[in-house]
Each structure stands twice: as structure tokens, then as C-alpha cells.
C-alpha atoms as a PDB file:
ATOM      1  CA  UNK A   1     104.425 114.919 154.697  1.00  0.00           C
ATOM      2  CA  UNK A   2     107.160 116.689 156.787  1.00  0.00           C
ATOM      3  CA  UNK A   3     109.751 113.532 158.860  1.00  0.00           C
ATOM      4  CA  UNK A   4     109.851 114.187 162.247  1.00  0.00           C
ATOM      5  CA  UNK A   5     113.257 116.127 162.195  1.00  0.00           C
ATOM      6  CA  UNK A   6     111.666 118.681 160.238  1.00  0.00           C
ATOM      7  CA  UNK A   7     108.702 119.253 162.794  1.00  0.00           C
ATOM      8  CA  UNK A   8     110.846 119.225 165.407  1.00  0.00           C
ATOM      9  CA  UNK A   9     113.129 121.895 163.898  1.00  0.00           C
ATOM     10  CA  UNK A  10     110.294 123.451 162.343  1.00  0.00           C
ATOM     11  CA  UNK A  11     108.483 123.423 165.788  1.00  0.00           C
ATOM     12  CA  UNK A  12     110.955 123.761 168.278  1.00  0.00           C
ATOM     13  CA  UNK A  13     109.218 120.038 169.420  1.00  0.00           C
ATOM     14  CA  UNK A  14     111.577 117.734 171.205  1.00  0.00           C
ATOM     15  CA  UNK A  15     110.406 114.429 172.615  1.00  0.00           C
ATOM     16  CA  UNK A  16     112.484 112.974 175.216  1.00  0.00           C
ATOM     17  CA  UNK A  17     115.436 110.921 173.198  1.00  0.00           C
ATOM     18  CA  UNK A  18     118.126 108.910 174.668  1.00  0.00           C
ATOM     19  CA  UNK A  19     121.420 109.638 175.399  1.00  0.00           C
ATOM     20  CA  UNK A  20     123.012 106.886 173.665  1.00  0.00           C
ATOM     21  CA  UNK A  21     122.697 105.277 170.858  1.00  0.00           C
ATOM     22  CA  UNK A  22     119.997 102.439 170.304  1.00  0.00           C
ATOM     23  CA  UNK A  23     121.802 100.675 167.843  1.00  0.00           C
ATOM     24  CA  UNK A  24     125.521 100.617 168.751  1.00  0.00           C
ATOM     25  CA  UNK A  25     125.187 102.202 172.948  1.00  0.00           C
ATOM     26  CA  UNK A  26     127.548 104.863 172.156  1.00  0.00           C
ATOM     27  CA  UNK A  27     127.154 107.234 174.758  1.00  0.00           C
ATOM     28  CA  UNK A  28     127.439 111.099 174.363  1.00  0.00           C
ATOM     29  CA  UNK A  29     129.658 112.500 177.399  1.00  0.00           C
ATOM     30  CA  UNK A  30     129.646 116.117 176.487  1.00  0.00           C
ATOM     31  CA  UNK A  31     126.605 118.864 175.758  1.00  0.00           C
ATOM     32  CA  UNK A  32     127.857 119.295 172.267  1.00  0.00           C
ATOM     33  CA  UNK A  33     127.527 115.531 171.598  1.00  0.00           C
ATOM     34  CA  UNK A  34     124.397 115.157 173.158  1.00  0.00           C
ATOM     35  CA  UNK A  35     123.104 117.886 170.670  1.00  0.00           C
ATOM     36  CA  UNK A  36     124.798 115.924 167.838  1.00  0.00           C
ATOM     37  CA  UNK A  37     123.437 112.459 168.854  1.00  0.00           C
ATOM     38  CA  UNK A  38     119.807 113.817 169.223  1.00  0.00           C
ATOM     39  CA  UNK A  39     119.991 115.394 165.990  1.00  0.00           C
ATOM     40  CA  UNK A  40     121.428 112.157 164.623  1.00  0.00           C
ATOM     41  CA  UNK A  41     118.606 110.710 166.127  1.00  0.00           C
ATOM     42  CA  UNK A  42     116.083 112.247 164.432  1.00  0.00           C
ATOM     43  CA  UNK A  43     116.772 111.479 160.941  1.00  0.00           C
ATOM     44  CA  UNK A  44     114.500 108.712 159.597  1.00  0.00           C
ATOM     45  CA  UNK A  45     116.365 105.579 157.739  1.00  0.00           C
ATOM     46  CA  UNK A  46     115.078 103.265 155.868  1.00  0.00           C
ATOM     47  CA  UNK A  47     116.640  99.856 155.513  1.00  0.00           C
ATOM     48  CA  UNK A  48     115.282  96.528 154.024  1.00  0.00           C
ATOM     49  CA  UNK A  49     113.194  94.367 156.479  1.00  0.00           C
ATOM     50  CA  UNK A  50     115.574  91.111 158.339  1.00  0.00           C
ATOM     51  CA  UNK A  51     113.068  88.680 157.738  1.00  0.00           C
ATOM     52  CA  UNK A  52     111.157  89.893 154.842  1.00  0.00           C
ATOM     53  CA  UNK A  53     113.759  91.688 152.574  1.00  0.00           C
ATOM     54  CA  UNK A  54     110.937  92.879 150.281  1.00  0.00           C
ATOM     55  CA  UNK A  55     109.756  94.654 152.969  1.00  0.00           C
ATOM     56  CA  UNK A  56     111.398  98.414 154.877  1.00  0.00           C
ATOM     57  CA  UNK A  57     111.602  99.049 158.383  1.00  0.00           C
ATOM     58  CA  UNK A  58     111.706 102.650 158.539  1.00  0.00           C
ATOM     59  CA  UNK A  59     112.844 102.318 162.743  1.00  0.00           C
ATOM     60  CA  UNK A  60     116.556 102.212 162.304  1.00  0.00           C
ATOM     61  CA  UNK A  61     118.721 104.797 164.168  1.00  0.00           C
ATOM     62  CA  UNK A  62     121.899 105.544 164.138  1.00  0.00           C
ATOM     63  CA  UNK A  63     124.907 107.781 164.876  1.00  0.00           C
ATOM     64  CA  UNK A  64     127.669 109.141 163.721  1.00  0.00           C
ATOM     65  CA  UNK A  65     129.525 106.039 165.101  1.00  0.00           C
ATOM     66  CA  UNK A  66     127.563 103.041 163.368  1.00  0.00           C
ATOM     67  CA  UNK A  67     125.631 104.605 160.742  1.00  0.00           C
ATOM     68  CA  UNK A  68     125.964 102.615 157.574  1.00  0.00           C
ATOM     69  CA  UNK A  69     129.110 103.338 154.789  1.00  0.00           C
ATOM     70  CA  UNK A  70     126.341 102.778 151.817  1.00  0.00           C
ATOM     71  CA  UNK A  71     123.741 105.640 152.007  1.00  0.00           C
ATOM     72  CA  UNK A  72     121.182 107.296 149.603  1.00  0.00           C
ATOM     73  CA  UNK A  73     119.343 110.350 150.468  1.00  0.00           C
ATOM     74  CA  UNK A  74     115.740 110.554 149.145  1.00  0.00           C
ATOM     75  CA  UNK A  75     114.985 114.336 149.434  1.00  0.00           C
ATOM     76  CA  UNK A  76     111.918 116.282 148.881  1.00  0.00           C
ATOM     77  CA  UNK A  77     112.307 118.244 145.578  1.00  0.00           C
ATOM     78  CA  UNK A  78     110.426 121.430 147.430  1.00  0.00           C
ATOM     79  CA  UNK A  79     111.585 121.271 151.255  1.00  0.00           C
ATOM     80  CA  UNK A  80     114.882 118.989 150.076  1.00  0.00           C
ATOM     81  CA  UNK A  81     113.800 117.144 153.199  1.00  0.00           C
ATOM     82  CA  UNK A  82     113.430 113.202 153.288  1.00  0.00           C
ATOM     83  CA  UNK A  83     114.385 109.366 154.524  1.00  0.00           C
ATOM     84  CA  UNK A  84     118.321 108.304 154.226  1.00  0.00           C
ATOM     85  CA  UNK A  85     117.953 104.857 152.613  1.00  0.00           C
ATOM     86  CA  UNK A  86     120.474 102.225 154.399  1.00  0.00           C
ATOM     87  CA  UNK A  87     122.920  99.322 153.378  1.00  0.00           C
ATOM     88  CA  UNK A  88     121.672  97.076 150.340  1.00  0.00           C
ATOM     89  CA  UNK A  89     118.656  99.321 149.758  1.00  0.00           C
ATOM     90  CA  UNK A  90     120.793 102.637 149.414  1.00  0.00           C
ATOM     91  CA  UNK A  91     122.905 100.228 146.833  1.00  0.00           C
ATOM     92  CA  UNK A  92     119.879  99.196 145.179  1.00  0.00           C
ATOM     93  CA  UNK A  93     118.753 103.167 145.076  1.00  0.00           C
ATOM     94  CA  UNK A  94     122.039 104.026 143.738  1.00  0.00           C
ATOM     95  CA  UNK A  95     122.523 100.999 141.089  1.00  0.00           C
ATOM     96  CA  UNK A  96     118.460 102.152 139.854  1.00  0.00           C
ATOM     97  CA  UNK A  97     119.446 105.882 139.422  1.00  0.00           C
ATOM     98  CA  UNK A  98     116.875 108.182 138.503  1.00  0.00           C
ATOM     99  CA  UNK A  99     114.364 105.593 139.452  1.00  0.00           C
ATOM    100  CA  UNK A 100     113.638 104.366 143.137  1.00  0.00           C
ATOM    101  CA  UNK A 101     113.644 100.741 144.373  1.00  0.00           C
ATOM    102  CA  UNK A 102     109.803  99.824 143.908  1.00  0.00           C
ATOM    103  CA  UNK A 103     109.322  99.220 147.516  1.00  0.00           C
ATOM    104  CA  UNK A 104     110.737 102.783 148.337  1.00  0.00           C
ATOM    105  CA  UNK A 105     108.580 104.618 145.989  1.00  0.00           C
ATOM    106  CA  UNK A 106     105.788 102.515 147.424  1.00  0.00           C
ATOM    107  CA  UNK A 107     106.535 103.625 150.903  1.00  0.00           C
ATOM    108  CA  UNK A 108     106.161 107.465 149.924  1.00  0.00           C
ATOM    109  CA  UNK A 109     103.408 107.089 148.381  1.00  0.00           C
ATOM    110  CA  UNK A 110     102.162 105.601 151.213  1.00  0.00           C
ATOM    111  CA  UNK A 111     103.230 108.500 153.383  1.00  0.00           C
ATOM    112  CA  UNK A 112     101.463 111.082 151.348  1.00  0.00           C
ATOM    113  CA  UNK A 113     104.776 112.075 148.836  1.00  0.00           C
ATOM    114  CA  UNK A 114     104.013 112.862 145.072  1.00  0.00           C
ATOM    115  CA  UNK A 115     105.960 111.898 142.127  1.00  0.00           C
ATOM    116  CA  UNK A 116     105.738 115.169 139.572  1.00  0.00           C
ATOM    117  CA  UNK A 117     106.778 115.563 135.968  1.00  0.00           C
ATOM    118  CA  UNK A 118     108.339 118.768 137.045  1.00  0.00           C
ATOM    119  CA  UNK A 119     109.439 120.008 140.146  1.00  0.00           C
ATOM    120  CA  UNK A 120     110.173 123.831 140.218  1.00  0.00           C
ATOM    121  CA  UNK A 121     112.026 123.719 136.627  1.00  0.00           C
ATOM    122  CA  UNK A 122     114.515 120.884 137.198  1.00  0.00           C
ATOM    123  CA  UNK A 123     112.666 117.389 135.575  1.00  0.00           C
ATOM    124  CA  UNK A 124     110.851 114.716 137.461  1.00  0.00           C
ATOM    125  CA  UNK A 125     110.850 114.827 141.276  1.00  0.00           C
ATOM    126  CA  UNK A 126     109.010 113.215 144.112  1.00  0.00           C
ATOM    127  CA  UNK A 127     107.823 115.854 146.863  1.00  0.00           C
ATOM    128  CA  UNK A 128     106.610 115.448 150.059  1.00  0.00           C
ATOM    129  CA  UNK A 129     104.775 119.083 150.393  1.00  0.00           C
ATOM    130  CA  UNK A 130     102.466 121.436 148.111  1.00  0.00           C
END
């Protein structure tokens, strides 16, 4: 599986995206942080659901202004590309080192990532390509 910031740097693919931020309105007044908050924009987090906490929503965006202090990066153990886990679920990734929260691993699965016993000499890795 390749997130949608890697096909769109991989592709040269931009959709249209705002030019503020959905989650806290800042607005970008200069070119350069335009390119910055698109970018920003891009990335795919995960957080833990509102209503069902058992549950992700993988729809969160932020920006350099109001992303969240607690973050874990799940990355790809080829392509070293993947989602940044928000919040209480980044804690919960962090507190359950090497392991992932059971609802995370569930979620790549889900999206077509492997769990190997070795990936490229360095132990037990999740990957998200061949």
C-alpha cells in the first residue's frame, strides 16, 4: 500500500487541498507556507475514534500549528513510509514498544501491510510494499 503523500510525491499528483487548515483554520499567507501546509496536509494520522475509542479515524489533519505533542510514526520497513499515530493512541504505541496497539496492527492489515520476521536484515517489521 503506498499513503497518499507518497503517490502524490511519487506521481507528481496533487488534488486540490485547502489553504488553511481543517482542524485549527490557520491560514497560510505566503507561497512557502502554502507548500508547507499542503505537504502537512498530506500526511495520514491516525487517532482513536470520539465515540468509539476502540475504534481509528484515519481523517485527522493537521499542521504545523495544532498537530498533536504525543506522536508515533508507524513506517514501512522497505519504503520507511507510513501513518503518524495521534494523542492517546501514539501513547499507547509508545507504552507497547515493539508491539502495535491491536487496533493499529488491525488497520494495516486491513490496508494491505505485512508483518515479516525479517525485514531487509534488521528483525521483525511490518511493510507496506514487496
Amino acid at each position: 500500500m503506498i499513503t497518499r503523500r507518497a503517490h502524490a510525491r511519487r506521481t507528481g499528483a496533487s488534488r486540490r487541498l485547502p489553504s488553511n487548515c481543517p482542524s485549527c483554520g490557520w491560514q497560510a499567507d505566503s507561497a512557502e507556507d502554502k507548500k508547507l501546509l499542503q505537504d502537512e496536509l498530506l500526511t495520514e494520522w491516525w487517532a482513536l475514534g470520539q465515540v468509539e475509542p476502540a475504534t481509528m479515524t484515519t481523517e485527522q489533519k493537521y499542521c504545523g500549528q495544532c498537530r498533536p505533542s504525543t506522536v508515533y510514526l508507524v513506517a514501512c520497513g522497505i519504503c520507511r513510509d507510513g501513518p503518524l499515530l495521534a494523542g492517546e493512541l501514539a501513547a499507547v504505541a509508545i507504552a507497547s514498544e515493539p508491539d502495535l496497539p491491536v487496533v493499529v496492527a488491525e488497520a494495516l492489515t486491513d490496508r494491505g501491510w505485512r508483518q515479516l520476521a525479517d525485514v531487509r536484515g534488521k528483525g521483525p517489521g511490518w511493510v507496506c510494499c514487496r
